[in-house]
C-alpha atoms as a PDB file:
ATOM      1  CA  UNK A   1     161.019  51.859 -35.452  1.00  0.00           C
ATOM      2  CA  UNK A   2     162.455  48.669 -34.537  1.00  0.00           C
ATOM      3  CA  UNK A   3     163.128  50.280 -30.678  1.00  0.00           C
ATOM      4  CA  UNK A   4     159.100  50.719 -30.411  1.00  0.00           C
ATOM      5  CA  UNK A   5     159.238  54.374 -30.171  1.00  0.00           C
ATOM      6  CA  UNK A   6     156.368  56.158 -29.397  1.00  0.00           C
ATOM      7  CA  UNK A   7     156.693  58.830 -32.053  1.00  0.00           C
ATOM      8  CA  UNK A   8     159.315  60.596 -34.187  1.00  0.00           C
ATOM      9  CA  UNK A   9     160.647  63.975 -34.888  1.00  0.00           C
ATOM     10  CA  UNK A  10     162.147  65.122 -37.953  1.00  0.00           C
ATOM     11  CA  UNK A  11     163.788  69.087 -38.825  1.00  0.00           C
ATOM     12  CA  UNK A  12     163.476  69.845 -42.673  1.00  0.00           C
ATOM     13  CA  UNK A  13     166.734  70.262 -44.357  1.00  0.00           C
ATOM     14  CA  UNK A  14     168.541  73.475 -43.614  1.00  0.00           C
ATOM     15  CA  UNK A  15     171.394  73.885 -45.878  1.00  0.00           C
ATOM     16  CA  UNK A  16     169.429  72.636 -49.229  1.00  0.00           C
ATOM     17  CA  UNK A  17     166.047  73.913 -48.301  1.00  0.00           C
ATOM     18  CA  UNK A  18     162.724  72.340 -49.763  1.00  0.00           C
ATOM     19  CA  UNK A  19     161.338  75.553 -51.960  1.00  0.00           C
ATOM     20  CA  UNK A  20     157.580  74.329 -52.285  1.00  0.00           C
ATOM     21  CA  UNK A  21     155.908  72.511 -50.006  1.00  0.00           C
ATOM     22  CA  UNK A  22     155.495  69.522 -52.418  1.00  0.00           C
ATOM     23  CA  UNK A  23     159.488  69.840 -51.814  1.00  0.00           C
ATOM     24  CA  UNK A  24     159.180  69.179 -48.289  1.00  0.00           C
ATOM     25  CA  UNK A  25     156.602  66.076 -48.023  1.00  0.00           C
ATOM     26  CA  UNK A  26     159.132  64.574 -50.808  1.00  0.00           C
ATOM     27  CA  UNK A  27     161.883  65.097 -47.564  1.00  0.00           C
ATOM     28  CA  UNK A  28     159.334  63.709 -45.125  1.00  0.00           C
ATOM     29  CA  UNK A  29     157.422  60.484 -46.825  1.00  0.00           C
ATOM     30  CA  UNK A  30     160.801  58.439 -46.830  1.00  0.00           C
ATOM     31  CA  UNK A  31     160.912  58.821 -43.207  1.00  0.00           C
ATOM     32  CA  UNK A  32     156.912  58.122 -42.803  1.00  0.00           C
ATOM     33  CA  UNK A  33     157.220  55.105 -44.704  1.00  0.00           C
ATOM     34  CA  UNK A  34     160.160  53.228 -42.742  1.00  0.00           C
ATOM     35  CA  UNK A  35     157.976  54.375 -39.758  1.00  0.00           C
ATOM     36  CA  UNK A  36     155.044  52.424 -40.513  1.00  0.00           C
ATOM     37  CA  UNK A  37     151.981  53.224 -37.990  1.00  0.00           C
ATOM     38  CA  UNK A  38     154.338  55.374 -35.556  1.00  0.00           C
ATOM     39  CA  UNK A  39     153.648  58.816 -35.508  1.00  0.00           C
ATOM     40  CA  UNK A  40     155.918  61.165 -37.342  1.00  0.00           C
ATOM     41  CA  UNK A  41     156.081  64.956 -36.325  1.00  0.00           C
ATOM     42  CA  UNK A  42     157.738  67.729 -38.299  1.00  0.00           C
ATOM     43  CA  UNK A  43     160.194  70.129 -36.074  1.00  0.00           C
ATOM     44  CA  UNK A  44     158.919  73.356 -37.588  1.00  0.00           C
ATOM     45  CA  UNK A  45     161.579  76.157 -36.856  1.00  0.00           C
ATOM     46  CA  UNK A  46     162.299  78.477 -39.740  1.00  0.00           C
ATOM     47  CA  UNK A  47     164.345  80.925 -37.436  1.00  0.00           C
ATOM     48  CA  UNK A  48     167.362  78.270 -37.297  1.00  0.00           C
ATOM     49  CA  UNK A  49     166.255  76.087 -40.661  1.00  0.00           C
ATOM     50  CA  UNK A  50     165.364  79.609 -42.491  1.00  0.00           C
ATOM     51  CA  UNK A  51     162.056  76.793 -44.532  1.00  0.00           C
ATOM     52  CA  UNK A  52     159.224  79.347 -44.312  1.00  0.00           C
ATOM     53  CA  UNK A  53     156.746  76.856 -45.748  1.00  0.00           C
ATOM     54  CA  UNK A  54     153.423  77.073 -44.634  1.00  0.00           C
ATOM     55  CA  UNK A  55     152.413  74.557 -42.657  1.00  0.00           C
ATOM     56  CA  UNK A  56     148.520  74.185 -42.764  1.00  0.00           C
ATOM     57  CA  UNK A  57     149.500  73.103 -46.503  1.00  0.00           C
ATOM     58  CA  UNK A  58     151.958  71.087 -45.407  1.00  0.00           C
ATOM     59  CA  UNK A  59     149.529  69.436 -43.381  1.00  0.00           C
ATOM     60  CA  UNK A  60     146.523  68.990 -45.731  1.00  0.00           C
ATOM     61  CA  UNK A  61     148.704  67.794 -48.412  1.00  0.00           C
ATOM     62  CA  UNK A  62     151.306  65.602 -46.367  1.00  0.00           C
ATOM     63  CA  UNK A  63     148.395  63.570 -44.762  1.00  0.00           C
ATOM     64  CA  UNK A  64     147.487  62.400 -47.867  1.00  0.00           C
ATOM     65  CA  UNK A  65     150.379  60.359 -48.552  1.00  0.00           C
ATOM     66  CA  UNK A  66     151.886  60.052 -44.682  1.00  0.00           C
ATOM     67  CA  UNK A  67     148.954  58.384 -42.769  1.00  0.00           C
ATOM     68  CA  UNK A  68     150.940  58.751 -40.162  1.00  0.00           C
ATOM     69  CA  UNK A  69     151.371  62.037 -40.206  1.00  0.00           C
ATOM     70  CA  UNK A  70     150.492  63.264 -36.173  1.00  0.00           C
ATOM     71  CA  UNK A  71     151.285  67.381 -36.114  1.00  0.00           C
ATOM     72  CA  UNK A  72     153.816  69.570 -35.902  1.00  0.00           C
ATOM     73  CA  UNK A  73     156.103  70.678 -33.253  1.00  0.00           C
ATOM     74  CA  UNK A  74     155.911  74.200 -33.995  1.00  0.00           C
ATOM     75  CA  UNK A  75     158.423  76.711 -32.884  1.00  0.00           C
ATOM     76  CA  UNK A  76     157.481  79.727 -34.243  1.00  0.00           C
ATOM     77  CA  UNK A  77     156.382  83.177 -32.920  1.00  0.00           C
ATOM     78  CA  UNK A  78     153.138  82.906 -36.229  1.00  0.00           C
ATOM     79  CA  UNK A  79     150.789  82.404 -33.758  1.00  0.00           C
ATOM     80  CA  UNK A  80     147.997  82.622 -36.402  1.00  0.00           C
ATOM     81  CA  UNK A  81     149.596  80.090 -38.500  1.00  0.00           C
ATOM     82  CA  UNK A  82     149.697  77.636 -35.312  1.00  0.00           C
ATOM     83  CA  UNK A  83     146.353  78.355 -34.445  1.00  0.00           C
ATOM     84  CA  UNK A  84     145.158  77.133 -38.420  1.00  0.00           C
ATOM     85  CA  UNK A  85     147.284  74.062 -37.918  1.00  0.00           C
ATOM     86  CA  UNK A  86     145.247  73.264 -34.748  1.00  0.00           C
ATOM     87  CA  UNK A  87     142.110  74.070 -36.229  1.00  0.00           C
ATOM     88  CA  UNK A  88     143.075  72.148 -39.796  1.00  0.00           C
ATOM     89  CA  UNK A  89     141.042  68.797 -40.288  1.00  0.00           C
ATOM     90  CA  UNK A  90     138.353  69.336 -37.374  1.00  0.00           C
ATOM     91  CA  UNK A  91     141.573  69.370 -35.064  1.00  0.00           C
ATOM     92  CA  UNK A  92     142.917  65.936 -36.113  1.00  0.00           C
ATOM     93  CA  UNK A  93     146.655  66.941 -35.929  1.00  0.00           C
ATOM     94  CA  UNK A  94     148.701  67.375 -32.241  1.00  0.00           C
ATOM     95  CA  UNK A  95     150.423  70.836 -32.102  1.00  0.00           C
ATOM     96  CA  UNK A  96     153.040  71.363 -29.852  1.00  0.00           C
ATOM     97  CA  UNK A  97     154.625  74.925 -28.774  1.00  0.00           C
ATOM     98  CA  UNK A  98     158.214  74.849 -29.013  1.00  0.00           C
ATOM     99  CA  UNK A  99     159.670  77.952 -27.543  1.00  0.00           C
ATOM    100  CA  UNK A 100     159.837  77.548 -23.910  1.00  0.00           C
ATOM    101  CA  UNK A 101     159.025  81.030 -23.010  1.00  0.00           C
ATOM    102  CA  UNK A 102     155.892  81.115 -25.209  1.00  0.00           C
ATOM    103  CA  UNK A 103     154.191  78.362 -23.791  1.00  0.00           C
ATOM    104  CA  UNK A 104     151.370  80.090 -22.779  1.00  0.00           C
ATOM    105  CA  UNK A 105     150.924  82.046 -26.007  1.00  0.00           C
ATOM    106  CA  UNK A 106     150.871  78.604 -27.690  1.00  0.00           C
ATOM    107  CA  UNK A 107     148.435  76.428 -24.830  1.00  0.00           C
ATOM    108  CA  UNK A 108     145.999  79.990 -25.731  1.00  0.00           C
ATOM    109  CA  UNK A 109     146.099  78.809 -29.610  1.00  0.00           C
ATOM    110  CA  UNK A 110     145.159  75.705 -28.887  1.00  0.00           C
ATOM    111  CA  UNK A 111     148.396  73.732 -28.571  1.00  0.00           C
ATOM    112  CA  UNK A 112     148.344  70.317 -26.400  1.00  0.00           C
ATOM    113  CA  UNK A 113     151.361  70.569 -24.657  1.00  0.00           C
ATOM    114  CA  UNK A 114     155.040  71.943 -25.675  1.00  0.00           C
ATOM    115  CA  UNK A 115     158.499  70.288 -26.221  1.00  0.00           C
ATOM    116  CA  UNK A 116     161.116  72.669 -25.067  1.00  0.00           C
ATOM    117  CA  UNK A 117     165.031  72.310 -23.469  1.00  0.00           C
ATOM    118  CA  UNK A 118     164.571  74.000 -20.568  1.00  0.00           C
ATOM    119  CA  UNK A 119     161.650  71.532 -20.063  1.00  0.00           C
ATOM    120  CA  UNK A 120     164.870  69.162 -18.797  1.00  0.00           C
ATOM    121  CA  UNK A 121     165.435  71.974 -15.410  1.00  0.00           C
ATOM    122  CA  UNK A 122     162.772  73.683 -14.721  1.00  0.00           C
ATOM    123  CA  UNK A 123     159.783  70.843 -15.130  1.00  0.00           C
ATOM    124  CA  UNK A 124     158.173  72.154 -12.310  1.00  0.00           C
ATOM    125  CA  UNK A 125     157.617  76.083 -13.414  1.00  0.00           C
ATOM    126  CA  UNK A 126     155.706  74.452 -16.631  1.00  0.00           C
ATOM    127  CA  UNK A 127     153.867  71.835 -15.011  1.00  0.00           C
ATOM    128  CA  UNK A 128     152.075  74.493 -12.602  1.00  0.00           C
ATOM    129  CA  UNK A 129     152.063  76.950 -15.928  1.00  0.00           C
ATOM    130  CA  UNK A 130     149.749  74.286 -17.456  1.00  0.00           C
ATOM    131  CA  UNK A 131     148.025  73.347 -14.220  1.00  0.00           C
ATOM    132  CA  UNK A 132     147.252  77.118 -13.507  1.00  0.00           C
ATOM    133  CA  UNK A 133     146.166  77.494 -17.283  1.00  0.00           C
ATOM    134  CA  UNK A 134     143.818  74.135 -17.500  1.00  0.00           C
ATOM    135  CA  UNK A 135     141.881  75.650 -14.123  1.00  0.00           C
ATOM    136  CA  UNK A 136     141.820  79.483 -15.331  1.00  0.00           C
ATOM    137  CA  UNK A 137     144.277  80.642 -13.762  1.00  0.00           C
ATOM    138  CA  UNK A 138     145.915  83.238 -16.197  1.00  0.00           C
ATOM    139  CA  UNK A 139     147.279  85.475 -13.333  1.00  0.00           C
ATOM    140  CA  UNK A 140     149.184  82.544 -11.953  1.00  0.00           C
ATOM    141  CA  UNK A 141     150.245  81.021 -15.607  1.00  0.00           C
ATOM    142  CA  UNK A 142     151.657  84.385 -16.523  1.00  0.00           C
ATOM    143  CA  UNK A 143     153.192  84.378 -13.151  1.00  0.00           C
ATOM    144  CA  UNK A 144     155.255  81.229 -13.708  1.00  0.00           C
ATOM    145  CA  UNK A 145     155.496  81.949 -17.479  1.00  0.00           C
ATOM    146  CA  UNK A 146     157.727  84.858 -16.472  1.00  0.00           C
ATOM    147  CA  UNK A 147     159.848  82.626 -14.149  1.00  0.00           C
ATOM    148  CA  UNK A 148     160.328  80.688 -17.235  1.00  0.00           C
ATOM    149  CA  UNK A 149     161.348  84.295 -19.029  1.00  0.00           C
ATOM    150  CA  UNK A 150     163.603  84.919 -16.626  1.00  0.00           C
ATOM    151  CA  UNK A 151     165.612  81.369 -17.052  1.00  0.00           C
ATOM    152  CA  UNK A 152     165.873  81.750 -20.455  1.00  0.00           C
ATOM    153  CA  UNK A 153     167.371  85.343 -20.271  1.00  0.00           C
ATOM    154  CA  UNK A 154     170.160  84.239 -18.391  1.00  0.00           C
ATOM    155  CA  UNK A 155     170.696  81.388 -21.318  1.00  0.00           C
ATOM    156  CA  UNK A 156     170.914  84.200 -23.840  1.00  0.00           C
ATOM    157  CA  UNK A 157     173.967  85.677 -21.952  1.00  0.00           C
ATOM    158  CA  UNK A 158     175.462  82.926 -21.236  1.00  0.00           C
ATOM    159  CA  UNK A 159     175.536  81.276 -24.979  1.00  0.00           C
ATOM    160  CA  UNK A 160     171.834  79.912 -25.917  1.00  0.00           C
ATOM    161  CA  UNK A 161     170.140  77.045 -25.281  1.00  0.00           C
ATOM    162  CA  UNK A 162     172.386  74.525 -25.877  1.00  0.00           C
ATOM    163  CA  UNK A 163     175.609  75.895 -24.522  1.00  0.00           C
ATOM    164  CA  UNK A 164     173.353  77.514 -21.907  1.00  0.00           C
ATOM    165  CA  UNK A 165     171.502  74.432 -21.188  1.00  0.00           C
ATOM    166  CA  UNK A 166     174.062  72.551 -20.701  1.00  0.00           C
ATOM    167  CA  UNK A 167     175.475  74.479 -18.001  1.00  0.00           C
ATOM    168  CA  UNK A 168     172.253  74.867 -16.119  1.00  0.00           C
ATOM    169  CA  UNK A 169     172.294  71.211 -15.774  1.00  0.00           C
ATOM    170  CA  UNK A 170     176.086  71.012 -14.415  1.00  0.00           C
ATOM    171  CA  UNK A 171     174.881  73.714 -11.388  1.00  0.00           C
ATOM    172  CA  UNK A 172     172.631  71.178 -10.616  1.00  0.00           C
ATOM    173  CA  UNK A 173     174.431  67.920 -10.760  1.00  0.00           C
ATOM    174  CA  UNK A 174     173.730  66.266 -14.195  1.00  0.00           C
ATOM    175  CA  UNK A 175     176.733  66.921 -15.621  1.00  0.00           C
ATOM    176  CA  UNK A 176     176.541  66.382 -19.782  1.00  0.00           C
ATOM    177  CA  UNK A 177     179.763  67.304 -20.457  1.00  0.00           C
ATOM    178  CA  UNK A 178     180.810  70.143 -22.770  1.00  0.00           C
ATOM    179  CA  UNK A 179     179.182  71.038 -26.046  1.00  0.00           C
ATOM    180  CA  UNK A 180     180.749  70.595 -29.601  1.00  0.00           C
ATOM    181  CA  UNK A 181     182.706  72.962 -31.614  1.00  0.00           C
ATOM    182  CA  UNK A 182     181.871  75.300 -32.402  1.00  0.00           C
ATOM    183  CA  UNK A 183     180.561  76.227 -28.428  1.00  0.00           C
ATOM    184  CA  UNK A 184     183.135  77.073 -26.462  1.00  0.00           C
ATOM    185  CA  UNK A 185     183.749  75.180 -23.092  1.00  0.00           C
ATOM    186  CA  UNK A 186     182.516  76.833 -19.536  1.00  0.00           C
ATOM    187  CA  UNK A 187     184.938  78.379 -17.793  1.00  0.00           C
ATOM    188  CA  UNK A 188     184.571  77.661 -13.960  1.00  0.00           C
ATOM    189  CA  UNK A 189     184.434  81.550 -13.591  1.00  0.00           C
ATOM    190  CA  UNK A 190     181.405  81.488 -16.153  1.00  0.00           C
ATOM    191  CA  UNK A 191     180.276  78.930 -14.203  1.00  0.00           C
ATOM    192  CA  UNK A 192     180.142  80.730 -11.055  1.00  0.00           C
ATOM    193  CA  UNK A 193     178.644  83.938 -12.432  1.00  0.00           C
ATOM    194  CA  UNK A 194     175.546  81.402 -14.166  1.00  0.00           C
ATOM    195  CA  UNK A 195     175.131  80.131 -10.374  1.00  0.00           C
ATOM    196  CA  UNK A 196     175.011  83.689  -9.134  1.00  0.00           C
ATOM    197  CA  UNK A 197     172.219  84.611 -11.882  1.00  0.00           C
ATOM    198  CA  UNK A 198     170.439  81.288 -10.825  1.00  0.00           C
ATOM    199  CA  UNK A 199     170.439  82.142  -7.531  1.00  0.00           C
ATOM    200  CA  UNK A 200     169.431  86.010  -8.151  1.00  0.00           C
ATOM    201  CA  UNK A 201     166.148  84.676  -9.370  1.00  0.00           C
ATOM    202  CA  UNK A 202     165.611  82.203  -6.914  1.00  0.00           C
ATOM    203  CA  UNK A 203     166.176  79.281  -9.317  1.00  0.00           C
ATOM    204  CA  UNK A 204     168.620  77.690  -7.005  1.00  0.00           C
ATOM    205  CA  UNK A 205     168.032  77.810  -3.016  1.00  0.00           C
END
């Protein structure tokens, strides 16, 4: 808070998981409070933190006692559930979409924008997803929706996101270095056969 952030995100607790939703604003409000007036979002992703909570209570009930309480960045395939957190309190809370390759499902609920890793490579394929979706354009959003498919397919063979991600950003100069245990380091063979995907689906010229 002290930095002047603009907002913060927080995942609920994987390993001990909140078992009512009471459970989980109890997890949140310490982290609200030290914030003071800057926006707090929850990282909502029960596939990795297994907290299937829903979160349209979480949100009616959180507010209450987290003012600053701003939405939800919601990476979930329950596209109904998103669409009741967008539509709970008149709209008042910002929902995100958090898997990349959804975007477009989520901008159709009535998210604002996404958060996503790939988001760090291949800026331009969502920027004209969201241009081409804000002018009507659902021919040419699906279009590069699919380009964005077709990235993160190649991250799924080649370890997931972060391993994947990682790599992606080495073929094109920003090297990050190698992920923690337990993700095994690239070999420059794997690295070679990524490029050769890349290039197969004209990511890389």
């Amino acid at each position: 808070a002290s930095l002047g952030v603009d907002a913060v995100a927080a995942v609920a607790p994987y390993y001990f998981k909140p078992a009512t939703v009471d459970d989980l604003i109890a997890f949140y409000q310490p982290i609200a409070n030290v914030l003071g007036e800057i926006p707090l979002y929850t990282y909502h992703m029960p596939s990795i933190t297994g907290v299937r909570l829903p979160m349209v209570e979480f949100l009616e009930k959180g507010s209450r006692v987290m003012p600053n309480l701003n939405g939800i960045k919601f990476t979930s395939t329950d596209f109904m559930e998103m669409m009741e957190c967008v539509a709970c309190d008149d709209g008042r809370f910002n929902i995100l979409n958090g898997f990349d390759e959804m975007l477009l499902c989520g901008l159709a609920m009535g998210a604002e924008g996404g958060v996503g890793s790939t988001y760090n490579y291949a800026f331009e394929i969502y920027r004209d997803l969201l241009d081409a979706f804000r002018r009507g354009d659902l021919a040419e959003a699906r279009r590069q929706q699919l380009r964005s498919i077709d990235i993160v397919r190649i991250i799924i063979r080649h370890g997931g996101g972060v391993r994947g991600g990682k790599a992606i950003m080495k073929c094109m100069g920003l090297d990050c270095g190698n992920c923690r245990s337990p993700f095994a380091p690239y070999t420059s063979e794997e690295m070679l056969q990524l490029g050769q995907e890349l290039r197969d689906i004209g990511f890389f010229e």
